[in-house]
PDB file of N, CA and C in Angstrom:
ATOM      1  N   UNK A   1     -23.945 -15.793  44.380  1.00  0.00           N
ATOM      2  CA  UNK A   1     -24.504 -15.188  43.203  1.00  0.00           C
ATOM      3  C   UNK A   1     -26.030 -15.065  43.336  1.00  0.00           C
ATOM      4  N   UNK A   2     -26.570 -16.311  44.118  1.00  0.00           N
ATOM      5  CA  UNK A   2     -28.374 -16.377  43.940  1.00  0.00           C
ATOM      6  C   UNK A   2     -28.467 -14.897  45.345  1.00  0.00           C
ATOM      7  N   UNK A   3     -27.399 -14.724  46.307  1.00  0.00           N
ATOM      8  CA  UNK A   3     -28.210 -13.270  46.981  1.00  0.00           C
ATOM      9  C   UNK A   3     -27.465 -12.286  46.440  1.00  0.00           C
ATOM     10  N   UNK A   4     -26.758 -11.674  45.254  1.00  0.00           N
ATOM     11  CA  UNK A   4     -27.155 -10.753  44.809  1.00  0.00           C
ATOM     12  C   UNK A   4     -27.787 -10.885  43.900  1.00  0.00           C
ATOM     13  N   UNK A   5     -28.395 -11.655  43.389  1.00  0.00           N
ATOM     14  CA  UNK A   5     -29.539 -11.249  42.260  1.00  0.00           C
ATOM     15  C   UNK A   5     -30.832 -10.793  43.269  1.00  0.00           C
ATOM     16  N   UNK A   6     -31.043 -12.235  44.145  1.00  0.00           N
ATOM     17  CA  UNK A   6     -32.019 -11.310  44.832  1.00  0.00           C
ATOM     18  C   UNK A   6     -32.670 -10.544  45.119  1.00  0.00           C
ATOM     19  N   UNK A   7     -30.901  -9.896  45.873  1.00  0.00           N
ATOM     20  CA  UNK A   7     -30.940  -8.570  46.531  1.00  0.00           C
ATOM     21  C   UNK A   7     -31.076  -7.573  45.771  1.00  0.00           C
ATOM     22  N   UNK A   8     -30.729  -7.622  44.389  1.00  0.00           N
ATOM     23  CA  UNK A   8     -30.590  -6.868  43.280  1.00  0.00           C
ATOM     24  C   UNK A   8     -31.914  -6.723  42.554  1.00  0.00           C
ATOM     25  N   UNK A   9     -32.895  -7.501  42.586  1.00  0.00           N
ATOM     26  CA  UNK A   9     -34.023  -7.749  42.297  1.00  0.00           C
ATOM     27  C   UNK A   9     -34.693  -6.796  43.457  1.00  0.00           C
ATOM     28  N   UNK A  10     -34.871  -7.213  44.378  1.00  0.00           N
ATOM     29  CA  UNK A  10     -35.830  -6.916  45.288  1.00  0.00           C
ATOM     30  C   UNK A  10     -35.831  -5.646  45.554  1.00  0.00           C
ATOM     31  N   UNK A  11     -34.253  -5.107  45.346  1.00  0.00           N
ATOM     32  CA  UNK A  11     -34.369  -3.684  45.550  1.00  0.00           C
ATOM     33  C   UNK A  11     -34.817  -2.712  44.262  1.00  0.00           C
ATOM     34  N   UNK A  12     -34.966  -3.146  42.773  1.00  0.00           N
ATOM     35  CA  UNK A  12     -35.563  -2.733  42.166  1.00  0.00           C
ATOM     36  C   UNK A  12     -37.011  -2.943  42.197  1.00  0.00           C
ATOM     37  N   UNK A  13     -37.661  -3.883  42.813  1.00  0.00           N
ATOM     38  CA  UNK A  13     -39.207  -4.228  43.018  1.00  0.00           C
ATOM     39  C   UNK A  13     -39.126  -2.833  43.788  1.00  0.00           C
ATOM     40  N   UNK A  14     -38.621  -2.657  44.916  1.00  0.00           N
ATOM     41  CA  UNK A  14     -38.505  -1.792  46.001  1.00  0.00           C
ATOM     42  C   UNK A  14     -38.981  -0.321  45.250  1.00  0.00           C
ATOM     43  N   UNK A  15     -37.595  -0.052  44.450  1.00  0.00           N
ATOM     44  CA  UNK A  15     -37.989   1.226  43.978  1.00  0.00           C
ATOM     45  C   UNK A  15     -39.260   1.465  43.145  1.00  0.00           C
ATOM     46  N   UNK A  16     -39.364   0.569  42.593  1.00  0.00           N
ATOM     47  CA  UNK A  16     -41.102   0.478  41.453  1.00  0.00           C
ATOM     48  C   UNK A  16     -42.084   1.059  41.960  1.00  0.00           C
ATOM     49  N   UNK A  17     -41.716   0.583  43.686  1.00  0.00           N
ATOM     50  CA  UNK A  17     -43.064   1.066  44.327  1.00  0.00           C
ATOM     51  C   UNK A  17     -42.503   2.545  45.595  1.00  0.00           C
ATOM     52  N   UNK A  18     -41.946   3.343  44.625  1.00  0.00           N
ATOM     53  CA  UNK A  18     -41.203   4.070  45.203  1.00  0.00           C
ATOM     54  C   UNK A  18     -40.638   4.417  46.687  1.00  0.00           C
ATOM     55  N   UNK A  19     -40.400   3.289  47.349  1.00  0.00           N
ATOM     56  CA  UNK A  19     -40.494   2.853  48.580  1.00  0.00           C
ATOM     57  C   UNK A  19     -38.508   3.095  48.726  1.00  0.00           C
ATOM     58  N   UNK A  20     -38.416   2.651  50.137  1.00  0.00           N
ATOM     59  CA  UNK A  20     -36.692   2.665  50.135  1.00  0.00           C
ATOM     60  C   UNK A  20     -36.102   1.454  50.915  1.00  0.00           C
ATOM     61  N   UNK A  21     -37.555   1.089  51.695  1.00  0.00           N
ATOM     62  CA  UNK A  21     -36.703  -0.310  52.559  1.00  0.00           C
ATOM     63  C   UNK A  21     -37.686  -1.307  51.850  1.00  0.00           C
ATOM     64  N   UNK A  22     -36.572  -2.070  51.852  1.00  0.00           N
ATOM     65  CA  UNK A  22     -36.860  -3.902  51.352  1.00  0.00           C
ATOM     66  C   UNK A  22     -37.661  -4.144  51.958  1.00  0.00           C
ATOM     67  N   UNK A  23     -39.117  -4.947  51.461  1.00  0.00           N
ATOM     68  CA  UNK A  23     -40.273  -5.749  53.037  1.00  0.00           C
ATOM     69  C   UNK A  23     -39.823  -7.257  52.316  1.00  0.00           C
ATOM     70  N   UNK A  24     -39.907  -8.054  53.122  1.00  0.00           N
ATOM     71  CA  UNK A  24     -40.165  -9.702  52.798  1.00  0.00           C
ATOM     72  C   UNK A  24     -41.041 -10.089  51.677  1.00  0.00           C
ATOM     73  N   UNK A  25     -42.020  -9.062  51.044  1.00  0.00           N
ATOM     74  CA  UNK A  25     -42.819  -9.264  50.286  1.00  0.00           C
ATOM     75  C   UNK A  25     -41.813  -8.820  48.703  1.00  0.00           C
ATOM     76  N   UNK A  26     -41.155  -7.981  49.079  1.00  0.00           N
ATOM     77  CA  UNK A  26     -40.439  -7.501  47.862  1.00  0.00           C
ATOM     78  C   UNK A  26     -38.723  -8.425  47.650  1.00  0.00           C
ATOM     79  N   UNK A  27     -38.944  -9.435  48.305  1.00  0.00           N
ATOM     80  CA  UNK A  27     -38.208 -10.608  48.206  1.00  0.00           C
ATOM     81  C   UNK A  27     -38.523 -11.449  48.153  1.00  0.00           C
ATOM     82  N   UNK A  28     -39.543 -11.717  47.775  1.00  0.00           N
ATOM     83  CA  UNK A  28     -40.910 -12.861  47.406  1.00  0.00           C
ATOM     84  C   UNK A  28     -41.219 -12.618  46.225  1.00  0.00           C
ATOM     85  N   UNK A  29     -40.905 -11.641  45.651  1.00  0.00           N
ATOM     86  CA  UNK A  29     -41.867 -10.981  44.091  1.00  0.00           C
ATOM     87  C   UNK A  29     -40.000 -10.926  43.591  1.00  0.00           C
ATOM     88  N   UNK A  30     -39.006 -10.591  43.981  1.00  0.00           N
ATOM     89  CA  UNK A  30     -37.478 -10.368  43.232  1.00  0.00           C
ATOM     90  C   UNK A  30     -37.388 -12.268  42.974  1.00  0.00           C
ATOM     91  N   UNK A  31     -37.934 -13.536  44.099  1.00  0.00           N
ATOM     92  CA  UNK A  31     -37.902 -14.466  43.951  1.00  0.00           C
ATOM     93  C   UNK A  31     -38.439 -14.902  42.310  1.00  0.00           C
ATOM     94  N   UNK A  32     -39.422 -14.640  42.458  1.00  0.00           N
ATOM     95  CA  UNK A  32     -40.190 -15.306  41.542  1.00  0.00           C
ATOM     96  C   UNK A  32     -39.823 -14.223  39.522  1.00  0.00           C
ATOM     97  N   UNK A  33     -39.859 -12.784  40.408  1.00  0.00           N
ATOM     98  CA  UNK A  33     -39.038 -12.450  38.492  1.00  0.00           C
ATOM     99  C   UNK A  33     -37.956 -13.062  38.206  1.00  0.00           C
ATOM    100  N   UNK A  34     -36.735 -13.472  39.359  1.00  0.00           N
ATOM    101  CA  UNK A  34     -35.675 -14.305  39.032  1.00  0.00           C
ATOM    102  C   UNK A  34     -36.168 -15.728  38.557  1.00  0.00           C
ATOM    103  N   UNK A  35     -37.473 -16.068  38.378  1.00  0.00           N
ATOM    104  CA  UNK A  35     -37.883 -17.689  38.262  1.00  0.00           C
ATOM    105  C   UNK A  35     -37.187 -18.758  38.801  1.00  0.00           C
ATOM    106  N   UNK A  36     -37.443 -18.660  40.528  1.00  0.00           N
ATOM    107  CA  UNK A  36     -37.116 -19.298  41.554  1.00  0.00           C
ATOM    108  C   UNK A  36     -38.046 -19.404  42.276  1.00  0.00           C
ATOM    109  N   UNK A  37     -39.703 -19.422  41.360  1.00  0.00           N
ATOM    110  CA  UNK A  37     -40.999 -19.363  41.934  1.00  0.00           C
ATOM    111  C   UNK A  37     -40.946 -20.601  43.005  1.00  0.00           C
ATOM    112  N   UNK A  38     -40.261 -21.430  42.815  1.00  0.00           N
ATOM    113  CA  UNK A  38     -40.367 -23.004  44.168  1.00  0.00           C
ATOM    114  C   UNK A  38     -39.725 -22.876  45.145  1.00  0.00           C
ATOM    115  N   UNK A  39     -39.324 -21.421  45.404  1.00  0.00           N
ATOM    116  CA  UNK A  39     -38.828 -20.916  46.850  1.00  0.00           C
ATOM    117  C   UNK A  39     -39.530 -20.418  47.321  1.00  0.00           C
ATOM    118  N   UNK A  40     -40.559 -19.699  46.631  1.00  0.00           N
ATOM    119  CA  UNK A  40     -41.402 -18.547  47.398  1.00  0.00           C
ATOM    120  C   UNK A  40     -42.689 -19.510  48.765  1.00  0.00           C
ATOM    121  N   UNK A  41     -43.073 -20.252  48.563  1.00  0.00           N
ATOM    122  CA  UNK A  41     -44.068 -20.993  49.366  1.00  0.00           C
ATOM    123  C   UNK A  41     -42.997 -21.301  50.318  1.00  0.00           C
ATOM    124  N   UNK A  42     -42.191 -21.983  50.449  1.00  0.00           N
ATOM    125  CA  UNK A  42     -41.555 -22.193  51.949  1.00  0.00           C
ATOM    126  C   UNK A  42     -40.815 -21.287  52.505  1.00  0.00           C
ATOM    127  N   UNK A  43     -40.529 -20.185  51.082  1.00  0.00           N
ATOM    128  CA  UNK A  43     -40.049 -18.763  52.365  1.00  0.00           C
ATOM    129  C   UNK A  43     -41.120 -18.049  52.846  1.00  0.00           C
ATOM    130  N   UNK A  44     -42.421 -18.263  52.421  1.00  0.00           N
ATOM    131  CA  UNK A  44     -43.978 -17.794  53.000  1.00  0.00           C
ATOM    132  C   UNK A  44     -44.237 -18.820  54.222  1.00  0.00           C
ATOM    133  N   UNK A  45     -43.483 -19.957  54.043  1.00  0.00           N
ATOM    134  CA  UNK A  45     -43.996 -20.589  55.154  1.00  0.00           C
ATOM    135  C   UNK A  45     -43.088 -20.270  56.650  1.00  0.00           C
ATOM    136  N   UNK A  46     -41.917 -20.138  56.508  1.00  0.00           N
ATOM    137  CA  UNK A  46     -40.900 -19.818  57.135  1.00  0.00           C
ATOM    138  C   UNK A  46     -41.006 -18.456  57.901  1.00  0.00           C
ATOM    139  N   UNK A  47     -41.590 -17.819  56.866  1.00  0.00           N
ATOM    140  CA  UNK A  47     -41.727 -16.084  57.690  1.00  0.00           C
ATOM    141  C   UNK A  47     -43.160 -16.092  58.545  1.00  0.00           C
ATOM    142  N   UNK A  48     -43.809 -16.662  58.348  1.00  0.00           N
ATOM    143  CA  UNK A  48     -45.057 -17.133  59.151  1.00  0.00           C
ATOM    144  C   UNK A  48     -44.881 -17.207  60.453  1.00  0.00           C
ATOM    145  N   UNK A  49     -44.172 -18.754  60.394  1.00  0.00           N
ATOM    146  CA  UNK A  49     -43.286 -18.902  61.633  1.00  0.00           C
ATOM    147  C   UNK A  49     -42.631 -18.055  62.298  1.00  0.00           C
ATOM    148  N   UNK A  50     -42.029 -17.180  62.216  1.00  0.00           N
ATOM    149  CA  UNK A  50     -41.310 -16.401  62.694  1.00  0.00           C
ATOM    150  C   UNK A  50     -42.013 -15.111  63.552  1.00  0.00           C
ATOM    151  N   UNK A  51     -41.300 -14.574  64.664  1.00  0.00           N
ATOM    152  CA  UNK A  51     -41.972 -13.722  65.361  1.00  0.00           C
ATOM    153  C   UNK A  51     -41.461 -12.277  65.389  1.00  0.00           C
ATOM    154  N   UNK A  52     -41.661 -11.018  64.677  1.00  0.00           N
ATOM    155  CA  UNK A  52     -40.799  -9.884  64.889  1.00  0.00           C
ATOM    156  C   UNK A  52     -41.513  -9.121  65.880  1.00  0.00           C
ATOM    157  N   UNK A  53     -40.995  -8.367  66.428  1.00  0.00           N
ATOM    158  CA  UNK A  53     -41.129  -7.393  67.710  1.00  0.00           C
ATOM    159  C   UNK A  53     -40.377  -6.088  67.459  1.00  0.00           C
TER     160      UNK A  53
END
């Protein structure tokens, strides 16, 4: 249930900014309108870590 709200969230952040693909940032901002703001710092810390190519 918590990833489709999410997902459901993030993809309306998405459209707001009339955009079409999801960024990590617009699942950071669907985090926190769902008020699950005490996820967002260790999924900022987590994607840090991480290396895309």
């Amino acid at each position: 249930m918590l990833m489709g709200m999410t997902a459901a969230t993030a993809q309306d952040v998405t459209w707001s900014r009339s955009a079409k693909t999801i960024t990590a940032q617009d699942v950071l901002k669907a985090l926190e309108i769902i008020e699950f703001d005490d996820q967002v710092e260790p999924m900022k810390r987590e994607l840090a870590g991480m290396s895309f190519f």
